[in-house]
PDB file of N, CA and C in Angstrom:
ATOM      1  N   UNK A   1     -12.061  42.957 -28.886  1.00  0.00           N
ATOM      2  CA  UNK A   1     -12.046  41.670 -29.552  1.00  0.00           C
ATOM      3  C   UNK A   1     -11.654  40.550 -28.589  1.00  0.00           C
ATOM      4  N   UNK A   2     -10.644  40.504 -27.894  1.00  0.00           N
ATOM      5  CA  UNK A   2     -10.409  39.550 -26.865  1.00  0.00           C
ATOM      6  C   UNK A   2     -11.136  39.582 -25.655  1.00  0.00           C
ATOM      7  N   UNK A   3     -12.492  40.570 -25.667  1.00  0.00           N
ATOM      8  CA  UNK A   3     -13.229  40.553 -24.608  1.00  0.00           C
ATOM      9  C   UNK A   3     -14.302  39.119 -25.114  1.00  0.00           C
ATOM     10  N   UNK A   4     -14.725  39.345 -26.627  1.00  0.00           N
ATOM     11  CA  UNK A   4     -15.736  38.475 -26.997  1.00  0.00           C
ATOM     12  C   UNK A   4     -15.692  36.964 -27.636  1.00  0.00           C
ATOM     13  N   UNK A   5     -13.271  37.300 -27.431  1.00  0.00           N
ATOM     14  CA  UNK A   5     -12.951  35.611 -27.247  1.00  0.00           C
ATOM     15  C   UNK A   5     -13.504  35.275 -26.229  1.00  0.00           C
ATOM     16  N   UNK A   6     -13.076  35.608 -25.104  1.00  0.00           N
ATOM     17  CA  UNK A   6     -13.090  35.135 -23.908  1.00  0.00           C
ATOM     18  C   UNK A   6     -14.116  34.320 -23.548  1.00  0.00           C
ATOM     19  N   UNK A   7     -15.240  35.098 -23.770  1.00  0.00           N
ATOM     20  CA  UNK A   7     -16.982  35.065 -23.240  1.00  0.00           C
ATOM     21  C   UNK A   7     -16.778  33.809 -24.129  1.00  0.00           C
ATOM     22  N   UNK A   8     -16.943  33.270 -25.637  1.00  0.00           N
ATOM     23  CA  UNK A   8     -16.962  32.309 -26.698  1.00  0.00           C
ATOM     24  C   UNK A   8     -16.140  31.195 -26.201  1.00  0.00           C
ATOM     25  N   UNK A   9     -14.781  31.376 -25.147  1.00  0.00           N
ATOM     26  CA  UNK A   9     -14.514  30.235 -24.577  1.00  0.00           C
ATOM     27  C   UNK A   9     -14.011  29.766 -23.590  1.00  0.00           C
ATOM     28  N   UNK A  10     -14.905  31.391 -22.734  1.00  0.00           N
ATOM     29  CA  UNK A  10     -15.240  30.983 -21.345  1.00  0.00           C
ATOM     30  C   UNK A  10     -16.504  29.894 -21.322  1.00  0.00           C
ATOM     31  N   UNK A  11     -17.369  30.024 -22.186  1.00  0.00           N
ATOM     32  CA  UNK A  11     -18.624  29.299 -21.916  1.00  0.00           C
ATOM     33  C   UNK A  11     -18.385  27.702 -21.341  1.00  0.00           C
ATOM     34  N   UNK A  12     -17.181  27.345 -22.308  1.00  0.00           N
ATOM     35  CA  UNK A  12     -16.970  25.539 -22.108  1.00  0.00           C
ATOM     36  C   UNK A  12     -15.797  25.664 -21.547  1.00  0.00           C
ATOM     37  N   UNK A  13     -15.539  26.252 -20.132  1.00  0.00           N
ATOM     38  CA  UNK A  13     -14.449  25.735 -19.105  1.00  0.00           C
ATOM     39  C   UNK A  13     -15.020  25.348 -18.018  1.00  0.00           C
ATOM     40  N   UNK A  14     -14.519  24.290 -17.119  1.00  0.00           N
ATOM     41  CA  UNK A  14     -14.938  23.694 -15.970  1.00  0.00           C
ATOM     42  C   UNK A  14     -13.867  23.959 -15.180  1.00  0.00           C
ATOM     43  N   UNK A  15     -14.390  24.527 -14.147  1.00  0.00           N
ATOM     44  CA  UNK A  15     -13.092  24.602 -13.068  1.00  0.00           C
ATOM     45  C   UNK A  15     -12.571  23.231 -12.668  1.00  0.00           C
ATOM     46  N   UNK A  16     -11.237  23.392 -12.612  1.00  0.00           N
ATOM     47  CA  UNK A  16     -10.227  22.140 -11.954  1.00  0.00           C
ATOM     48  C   UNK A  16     -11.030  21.180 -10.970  1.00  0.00           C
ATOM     49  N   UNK A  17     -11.173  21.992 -10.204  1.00  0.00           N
ATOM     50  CA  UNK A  17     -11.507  21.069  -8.452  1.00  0.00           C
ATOM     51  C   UNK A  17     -12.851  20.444  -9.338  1.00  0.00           C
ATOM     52  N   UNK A  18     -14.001  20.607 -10.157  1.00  0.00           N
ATOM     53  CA  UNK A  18     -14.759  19.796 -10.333  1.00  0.00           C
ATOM     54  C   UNK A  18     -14.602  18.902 -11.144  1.00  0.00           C
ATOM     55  N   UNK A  19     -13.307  18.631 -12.032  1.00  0.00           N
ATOM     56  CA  UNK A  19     -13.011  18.055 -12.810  1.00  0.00           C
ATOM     57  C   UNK A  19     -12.461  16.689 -11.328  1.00  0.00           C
ATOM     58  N   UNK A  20     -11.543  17.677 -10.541  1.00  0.00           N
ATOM     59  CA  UNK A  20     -10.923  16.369  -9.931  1.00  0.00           C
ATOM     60  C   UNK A  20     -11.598  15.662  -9.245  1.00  0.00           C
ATOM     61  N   UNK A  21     -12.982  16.285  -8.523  1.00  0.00           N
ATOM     62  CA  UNK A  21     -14.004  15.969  -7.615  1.00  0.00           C
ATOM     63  C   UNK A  21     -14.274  14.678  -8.527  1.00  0.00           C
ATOM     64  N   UNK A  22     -14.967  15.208  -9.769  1.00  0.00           N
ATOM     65  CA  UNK A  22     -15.726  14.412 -11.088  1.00  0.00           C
ATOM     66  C   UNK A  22     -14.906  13.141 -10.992  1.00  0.00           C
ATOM     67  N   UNK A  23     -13.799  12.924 -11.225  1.00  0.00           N
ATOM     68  CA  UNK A  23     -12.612  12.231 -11.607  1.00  0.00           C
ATOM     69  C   UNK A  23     -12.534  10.846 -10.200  1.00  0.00           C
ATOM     70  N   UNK A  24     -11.917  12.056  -9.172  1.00  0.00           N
ATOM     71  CA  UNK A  24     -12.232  11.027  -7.943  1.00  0.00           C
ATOM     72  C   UNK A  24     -13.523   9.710  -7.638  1.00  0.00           C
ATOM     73  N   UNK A  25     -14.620  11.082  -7.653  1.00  0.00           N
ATOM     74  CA  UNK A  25     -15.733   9.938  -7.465  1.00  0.00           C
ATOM     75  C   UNK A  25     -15.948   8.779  -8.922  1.00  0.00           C
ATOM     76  N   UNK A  26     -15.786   8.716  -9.827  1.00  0.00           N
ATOM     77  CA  UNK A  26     -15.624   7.891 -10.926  1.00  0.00           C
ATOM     78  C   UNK A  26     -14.453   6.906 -10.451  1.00  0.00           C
ATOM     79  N   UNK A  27     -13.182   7.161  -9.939  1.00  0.00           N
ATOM     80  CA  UNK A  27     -12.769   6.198  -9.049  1.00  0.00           C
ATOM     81  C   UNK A  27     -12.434   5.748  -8.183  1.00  0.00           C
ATOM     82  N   UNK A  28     -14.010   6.030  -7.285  1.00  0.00           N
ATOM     83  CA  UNK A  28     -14.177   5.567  -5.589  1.00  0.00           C
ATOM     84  C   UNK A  28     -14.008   6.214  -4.821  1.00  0.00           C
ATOM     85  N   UNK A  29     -12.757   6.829  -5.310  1.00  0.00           N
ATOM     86  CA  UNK A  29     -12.161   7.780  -4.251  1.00  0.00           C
ATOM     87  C   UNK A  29     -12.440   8.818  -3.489  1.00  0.00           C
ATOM     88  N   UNK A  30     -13.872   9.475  -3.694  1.00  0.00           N
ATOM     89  CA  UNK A  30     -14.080  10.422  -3.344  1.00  0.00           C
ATOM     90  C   UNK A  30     -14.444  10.466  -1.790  1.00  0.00           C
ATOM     91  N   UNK A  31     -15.336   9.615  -1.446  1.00  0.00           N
ATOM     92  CA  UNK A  31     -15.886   9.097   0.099  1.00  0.00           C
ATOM     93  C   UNK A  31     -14.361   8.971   1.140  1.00  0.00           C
ATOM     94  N   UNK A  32     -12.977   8.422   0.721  1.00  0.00           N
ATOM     95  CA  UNK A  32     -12.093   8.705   1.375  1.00  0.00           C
ATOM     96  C   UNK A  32     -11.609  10.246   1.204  1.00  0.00           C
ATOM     97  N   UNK A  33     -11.400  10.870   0.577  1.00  0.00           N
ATOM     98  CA  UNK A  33     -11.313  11.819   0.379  1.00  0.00           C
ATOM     99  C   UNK A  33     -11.703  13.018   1.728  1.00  0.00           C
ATOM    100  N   UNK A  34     -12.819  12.850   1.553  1.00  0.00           N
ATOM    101  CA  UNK A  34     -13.530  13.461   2.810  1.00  0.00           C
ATOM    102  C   UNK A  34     -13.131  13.026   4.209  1.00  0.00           C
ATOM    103  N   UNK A  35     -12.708  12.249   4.602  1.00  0.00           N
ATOM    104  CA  UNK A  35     -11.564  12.219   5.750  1.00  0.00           C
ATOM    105  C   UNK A  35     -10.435  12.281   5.722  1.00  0.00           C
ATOM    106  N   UNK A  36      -9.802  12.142   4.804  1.00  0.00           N
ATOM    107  CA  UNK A  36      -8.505  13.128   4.759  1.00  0.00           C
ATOM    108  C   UNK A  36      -8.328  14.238   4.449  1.00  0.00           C
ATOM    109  N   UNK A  37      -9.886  14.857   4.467  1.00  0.00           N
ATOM    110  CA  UNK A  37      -9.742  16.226   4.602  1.00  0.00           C
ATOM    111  C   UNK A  37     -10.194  16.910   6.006  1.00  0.00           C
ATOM    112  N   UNK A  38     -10.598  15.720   6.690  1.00  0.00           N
ATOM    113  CA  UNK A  38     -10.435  16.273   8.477  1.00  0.00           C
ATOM    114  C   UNK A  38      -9.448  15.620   8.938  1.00  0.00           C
ATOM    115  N   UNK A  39      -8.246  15.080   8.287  1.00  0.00           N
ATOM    116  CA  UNK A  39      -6.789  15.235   8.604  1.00  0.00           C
ATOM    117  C   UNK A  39      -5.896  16.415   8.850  1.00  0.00           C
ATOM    118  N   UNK A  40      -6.019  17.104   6.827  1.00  0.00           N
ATOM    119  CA  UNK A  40      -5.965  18.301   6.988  1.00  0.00           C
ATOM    120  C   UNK A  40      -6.017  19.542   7.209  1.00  0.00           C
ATOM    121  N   UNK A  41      -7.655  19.622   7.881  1.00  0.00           N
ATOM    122  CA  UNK A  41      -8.289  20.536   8.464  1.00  0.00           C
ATOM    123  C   UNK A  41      -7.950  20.357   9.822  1.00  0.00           C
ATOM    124  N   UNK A  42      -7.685  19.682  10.331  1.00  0.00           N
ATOM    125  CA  UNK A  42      -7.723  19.406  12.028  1.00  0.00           C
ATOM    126  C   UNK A  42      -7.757  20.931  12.551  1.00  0.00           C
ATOM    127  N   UNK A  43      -6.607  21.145  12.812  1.00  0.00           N
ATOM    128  CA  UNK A  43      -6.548  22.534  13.312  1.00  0.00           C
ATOM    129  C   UNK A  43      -7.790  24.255  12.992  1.00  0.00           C
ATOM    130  N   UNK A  44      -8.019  23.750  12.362  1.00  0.00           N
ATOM    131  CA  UNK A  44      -9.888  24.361  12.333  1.00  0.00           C
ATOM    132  C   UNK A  44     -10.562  23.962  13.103  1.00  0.00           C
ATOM    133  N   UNK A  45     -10.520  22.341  12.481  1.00  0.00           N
ATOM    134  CA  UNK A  45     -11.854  21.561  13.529  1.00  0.00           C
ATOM    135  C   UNK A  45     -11.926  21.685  14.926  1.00  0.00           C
ATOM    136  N   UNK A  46     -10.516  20.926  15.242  1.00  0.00           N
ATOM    137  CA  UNK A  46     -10.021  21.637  16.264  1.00  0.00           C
ATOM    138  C   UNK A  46     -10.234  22.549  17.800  1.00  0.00           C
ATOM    139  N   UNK A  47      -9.616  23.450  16.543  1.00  0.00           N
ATOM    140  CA  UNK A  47      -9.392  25.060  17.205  1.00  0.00           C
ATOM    141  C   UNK A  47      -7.625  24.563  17.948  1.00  0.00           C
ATOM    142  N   UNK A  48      -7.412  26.181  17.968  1.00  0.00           N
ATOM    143  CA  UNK A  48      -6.229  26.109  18.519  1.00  0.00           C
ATOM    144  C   UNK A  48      -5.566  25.499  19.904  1.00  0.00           C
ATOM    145  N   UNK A  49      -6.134  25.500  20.723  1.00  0.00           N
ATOM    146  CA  UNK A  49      -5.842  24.914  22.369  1.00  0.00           C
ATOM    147  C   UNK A  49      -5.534  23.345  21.414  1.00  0.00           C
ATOM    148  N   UNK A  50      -6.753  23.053  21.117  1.00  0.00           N
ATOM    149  CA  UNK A  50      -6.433  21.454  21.181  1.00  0.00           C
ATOM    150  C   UNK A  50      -5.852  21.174  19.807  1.00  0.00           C
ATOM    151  N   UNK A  51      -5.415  21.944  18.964  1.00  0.00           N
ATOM    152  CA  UNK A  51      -4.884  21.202  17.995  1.00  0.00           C
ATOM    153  C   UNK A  51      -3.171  21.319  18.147  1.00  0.00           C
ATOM    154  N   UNK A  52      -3.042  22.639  19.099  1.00  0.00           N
ATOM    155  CA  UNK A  52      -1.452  22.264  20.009  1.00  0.00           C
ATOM    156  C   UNK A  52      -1.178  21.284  20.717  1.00  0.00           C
ATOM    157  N   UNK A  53      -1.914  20.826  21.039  1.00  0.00           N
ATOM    158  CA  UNK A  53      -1.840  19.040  21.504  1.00  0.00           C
ATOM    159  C   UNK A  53      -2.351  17.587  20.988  1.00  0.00           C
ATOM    160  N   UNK A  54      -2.825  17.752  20.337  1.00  0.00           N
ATOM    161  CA  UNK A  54      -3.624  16.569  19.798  1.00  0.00           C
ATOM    162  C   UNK A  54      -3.405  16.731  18.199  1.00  0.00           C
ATOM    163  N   UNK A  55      -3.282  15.981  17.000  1.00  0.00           N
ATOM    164  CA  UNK A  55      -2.572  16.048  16.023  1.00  0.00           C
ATOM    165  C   UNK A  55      -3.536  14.906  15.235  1.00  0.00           C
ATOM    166  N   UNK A  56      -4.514  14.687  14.179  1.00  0.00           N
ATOM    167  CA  UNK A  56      -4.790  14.166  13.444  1.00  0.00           C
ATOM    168  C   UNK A  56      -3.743  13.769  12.755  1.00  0.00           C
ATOM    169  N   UNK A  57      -4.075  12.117  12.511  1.00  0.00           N
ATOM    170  CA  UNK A  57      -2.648  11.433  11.378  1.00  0.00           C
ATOM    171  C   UNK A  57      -2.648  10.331  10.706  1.00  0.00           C
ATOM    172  N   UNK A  58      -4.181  10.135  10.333  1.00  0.00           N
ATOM    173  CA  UNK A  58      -4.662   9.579   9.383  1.00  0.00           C
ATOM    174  C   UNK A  58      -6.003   9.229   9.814  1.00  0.00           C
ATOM    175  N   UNK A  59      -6.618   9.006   8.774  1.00  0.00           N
ATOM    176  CA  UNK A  59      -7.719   8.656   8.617  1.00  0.00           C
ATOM    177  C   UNK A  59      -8.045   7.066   7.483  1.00  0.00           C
ATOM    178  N   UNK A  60      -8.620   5.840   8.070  1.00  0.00           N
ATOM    179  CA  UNK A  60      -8.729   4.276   7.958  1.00  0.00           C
ATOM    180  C   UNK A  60     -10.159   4.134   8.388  1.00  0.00           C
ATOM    181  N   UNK A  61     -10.195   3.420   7.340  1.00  0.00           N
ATOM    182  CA  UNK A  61     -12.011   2.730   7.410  1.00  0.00           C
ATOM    183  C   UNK A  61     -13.123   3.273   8.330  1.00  0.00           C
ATOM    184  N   UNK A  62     -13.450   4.673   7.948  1.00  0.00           N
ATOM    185  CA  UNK A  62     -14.247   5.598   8.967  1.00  0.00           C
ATOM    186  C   UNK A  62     -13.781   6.460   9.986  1.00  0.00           C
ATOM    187  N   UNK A  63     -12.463   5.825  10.180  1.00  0.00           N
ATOM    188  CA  UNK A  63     -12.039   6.286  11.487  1.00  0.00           C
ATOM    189  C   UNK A  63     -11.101   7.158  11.261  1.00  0.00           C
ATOM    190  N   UNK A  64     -11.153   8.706  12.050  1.00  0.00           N
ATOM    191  CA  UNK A  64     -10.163   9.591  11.694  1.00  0.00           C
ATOM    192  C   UNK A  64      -8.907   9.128  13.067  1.00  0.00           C
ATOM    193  N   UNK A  65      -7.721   9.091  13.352  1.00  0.00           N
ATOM    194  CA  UNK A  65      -6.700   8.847  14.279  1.00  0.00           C
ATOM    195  C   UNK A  65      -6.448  10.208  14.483  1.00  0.00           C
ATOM    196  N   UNK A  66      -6.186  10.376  15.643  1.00  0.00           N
ATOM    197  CA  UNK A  66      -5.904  11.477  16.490  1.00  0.00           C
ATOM    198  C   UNK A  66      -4.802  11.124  17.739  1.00  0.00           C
ATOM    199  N   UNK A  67      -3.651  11.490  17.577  1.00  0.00           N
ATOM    200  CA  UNK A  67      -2.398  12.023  18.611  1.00  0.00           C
ATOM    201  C   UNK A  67      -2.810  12.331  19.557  1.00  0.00           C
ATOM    202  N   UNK A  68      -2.748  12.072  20.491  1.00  0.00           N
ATOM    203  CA  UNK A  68      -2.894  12.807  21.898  1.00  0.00           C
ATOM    204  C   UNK A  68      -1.698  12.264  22.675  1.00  0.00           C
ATOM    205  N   UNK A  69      -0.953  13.606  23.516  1.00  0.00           N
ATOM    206  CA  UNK A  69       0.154  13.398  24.448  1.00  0.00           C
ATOM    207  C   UNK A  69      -0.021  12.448  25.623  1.00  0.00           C
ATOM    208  N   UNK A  70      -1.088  12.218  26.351  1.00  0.00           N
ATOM    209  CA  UNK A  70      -1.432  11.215  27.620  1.00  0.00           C
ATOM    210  C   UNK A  70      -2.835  11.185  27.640  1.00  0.00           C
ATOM    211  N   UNK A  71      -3.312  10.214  28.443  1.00  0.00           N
ATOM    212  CA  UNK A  71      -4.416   9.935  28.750  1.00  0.00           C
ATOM    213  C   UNK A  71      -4.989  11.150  29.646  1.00  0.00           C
ATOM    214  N   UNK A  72      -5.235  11.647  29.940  1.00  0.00           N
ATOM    215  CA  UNK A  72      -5.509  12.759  30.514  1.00  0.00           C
ATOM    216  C   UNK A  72      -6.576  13.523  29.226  1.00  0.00           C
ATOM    217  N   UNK A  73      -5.877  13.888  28.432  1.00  0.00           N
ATOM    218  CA  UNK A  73      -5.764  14.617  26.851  1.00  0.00           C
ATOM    219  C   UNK A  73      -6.800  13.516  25.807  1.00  0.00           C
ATOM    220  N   UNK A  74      -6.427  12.384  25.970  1.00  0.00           N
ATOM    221  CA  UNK A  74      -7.286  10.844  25.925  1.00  0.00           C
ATOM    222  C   UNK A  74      -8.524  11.316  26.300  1.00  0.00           C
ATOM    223  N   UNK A  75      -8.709  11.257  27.374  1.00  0.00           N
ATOM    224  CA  UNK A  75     -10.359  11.544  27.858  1.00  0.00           C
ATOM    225  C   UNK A  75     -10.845  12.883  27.955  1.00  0.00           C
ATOM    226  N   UNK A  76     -10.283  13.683  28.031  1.00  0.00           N
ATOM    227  CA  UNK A  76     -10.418  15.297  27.915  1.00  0.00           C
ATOM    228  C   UNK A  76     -10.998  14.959  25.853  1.00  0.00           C
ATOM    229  N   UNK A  77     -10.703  14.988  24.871  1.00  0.00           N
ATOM    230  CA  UNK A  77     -11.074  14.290  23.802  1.00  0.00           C
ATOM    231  C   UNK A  77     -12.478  12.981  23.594  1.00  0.00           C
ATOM    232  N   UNK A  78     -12.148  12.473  24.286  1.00  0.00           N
ATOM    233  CA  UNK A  78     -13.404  11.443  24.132  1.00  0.00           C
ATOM    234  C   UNK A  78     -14.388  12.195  24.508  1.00  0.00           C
ATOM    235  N   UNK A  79     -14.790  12.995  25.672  1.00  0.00           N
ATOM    236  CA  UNK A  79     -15.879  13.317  26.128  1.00  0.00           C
ATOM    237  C   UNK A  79     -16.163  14.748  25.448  1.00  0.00           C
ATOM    238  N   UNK A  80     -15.722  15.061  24.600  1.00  0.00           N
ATOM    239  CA  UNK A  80     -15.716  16.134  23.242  1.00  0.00           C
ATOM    240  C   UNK A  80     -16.378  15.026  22.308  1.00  0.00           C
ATOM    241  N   UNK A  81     -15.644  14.454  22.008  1.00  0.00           N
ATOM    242  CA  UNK A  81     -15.973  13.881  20.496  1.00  0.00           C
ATOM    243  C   UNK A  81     -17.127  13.848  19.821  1.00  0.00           C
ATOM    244  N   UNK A  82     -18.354  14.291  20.567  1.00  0.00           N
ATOM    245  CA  UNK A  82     -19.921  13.971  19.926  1.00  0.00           C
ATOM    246  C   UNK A  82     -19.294  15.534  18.786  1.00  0.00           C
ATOM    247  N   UNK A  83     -19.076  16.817  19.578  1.00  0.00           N
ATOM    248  CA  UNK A  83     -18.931  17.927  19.465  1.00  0.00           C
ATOM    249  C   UNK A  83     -18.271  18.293  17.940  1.00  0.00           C
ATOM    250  N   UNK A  84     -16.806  17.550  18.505  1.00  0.00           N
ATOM    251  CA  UNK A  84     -15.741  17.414  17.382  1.00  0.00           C
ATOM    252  C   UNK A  84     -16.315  16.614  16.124  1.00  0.00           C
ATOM    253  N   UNK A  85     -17.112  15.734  15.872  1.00  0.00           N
ATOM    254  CA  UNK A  85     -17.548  14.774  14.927  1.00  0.00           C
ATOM    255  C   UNK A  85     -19.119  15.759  14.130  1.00  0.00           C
ATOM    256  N   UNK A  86     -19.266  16.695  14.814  1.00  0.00           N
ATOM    257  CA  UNK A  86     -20.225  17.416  14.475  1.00  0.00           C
ATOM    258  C   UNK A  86     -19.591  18.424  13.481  1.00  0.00           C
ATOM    259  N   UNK A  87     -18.670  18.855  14.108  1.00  0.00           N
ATOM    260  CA  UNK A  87     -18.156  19.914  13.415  1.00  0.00           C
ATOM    261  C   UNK A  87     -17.021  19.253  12.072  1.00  0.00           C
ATOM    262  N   UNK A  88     -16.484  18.047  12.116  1.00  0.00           N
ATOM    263  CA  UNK A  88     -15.990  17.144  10.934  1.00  0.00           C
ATOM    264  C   UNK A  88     -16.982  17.161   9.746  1.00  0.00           C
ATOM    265  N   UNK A  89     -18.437  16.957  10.664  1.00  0.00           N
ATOM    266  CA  UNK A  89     -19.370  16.138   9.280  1.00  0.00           C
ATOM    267  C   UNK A  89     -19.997  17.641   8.431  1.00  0.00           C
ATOM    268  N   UNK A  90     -19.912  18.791   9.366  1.00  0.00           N
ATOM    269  CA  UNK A  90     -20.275  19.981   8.338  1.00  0.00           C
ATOM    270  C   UNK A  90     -19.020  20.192   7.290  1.00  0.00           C
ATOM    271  N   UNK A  91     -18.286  19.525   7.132  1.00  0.00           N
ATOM    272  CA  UNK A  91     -17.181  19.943   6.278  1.00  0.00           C
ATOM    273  C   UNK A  91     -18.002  19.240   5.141  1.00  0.00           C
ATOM    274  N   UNK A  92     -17.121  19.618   3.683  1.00  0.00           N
ATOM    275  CA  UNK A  92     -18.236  19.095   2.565  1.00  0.00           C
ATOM    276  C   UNK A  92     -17.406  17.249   2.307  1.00  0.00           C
ATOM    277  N   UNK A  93     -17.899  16.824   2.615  1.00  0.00           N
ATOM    278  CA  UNK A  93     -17.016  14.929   2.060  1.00  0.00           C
ATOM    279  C   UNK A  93     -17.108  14.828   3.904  1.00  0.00           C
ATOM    280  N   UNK A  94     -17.093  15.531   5.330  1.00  0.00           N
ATOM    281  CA  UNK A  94     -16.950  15.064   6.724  1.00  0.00           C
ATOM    282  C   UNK A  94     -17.512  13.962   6.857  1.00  0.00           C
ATOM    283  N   UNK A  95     -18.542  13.654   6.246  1.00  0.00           N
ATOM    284  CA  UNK A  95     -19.712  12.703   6.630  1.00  0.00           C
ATOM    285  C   UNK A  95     -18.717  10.968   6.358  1.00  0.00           C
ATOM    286  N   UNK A  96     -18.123  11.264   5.837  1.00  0.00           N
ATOM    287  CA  UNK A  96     -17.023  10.036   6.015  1.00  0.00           C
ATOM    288  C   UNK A  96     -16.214   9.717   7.374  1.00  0.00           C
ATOM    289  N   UNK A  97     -15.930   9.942   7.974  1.00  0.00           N
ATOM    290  CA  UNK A  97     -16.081  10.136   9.472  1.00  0.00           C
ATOM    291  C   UNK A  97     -16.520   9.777  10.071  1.00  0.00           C
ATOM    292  N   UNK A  98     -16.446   8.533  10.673  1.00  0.00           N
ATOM    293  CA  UNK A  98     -17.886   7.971  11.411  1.00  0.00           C
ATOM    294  C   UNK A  98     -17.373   7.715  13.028  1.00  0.00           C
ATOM    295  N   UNK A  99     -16.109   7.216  13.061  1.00  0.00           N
ATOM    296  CA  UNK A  99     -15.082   7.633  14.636  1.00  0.00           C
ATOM    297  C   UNK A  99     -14.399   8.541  14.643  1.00  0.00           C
ATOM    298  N   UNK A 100     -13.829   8.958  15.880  1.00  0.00           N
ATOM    299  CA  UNK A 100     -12.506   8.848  15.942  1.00  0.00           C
ATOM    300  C   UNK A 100     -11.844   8.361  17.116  1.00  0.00           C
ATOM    301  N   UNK A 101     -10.386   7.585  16.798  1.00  0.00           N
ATOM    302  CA  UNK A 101     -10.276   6.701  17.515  1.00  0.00           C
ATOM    303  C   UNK A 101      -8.652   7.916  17.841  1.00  0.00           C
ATOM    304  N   UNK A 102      -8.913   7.687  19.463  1.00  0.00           N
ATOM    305  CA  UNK A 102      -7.537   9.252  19.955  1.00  0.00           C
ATOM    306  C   UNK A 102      -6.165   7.410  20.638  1.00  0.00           C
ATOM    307  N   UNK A 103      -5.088   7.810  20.077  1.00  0.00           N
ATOM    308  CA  UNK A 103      -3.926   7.286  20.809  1.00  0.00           C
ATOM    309  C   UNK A 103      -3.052   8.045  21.057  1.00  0.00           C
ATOM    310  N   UNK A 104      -2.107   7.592  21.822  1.00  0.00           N
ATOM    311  CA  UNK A 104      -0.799   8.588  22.358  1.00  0.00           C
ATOM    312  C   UNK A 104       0.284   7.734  22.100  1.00  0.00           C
TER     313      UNK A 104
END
């Protein structure tokens, strides 16, 4: 009997995350969203070498910000970045992302 509740009201449940997805984009929010989720992903995007040094720490009008210890690390990063921005925009919302701008 509680097998053929279930099924009767499993039919009309929506999982959470599409409710909040739903919710977000209804207010705006969703397009930011997607770069602050290559905030929180960094260390994926990443990978490990460089996310022990370099530290995503916000993301502003396209632009994700990225930590870096010295200039050295600065341009070691810039001349990545086509790479790194590739691998941001396969994330699902990355495509919000349109720089990133590295300081120390």
């Amino acid at each position: 009997m509680n097998e053929s509740r279930h099924k009767k009201l499993g039919s009309g449940y929506v999982p959470v995350g599409n409710l909040i997805d739903s919710l977000l984009a209804r207010l705006g929010l969703a397009y930011n969203l997607g770069g602050w989720k290559a905030v929180v992903n960094w260390p994926e995007i990443a990978g490990p070498t460089i996310a022990s040094h370099a530290k995503a720490v916000r993301y502003e009008d396209d632009t994700l910000w990225v930590s870096v210890p010295d200039a050295s690390w600065r341009q070691e990063l810039v001349m990545a970045q086509d790479e790194i921005l590739e691998k941001i925009h396969a994330l699902p919302g990355g495509r919000a992302v349109k720089k990133i701008h590295f300081i120390s």
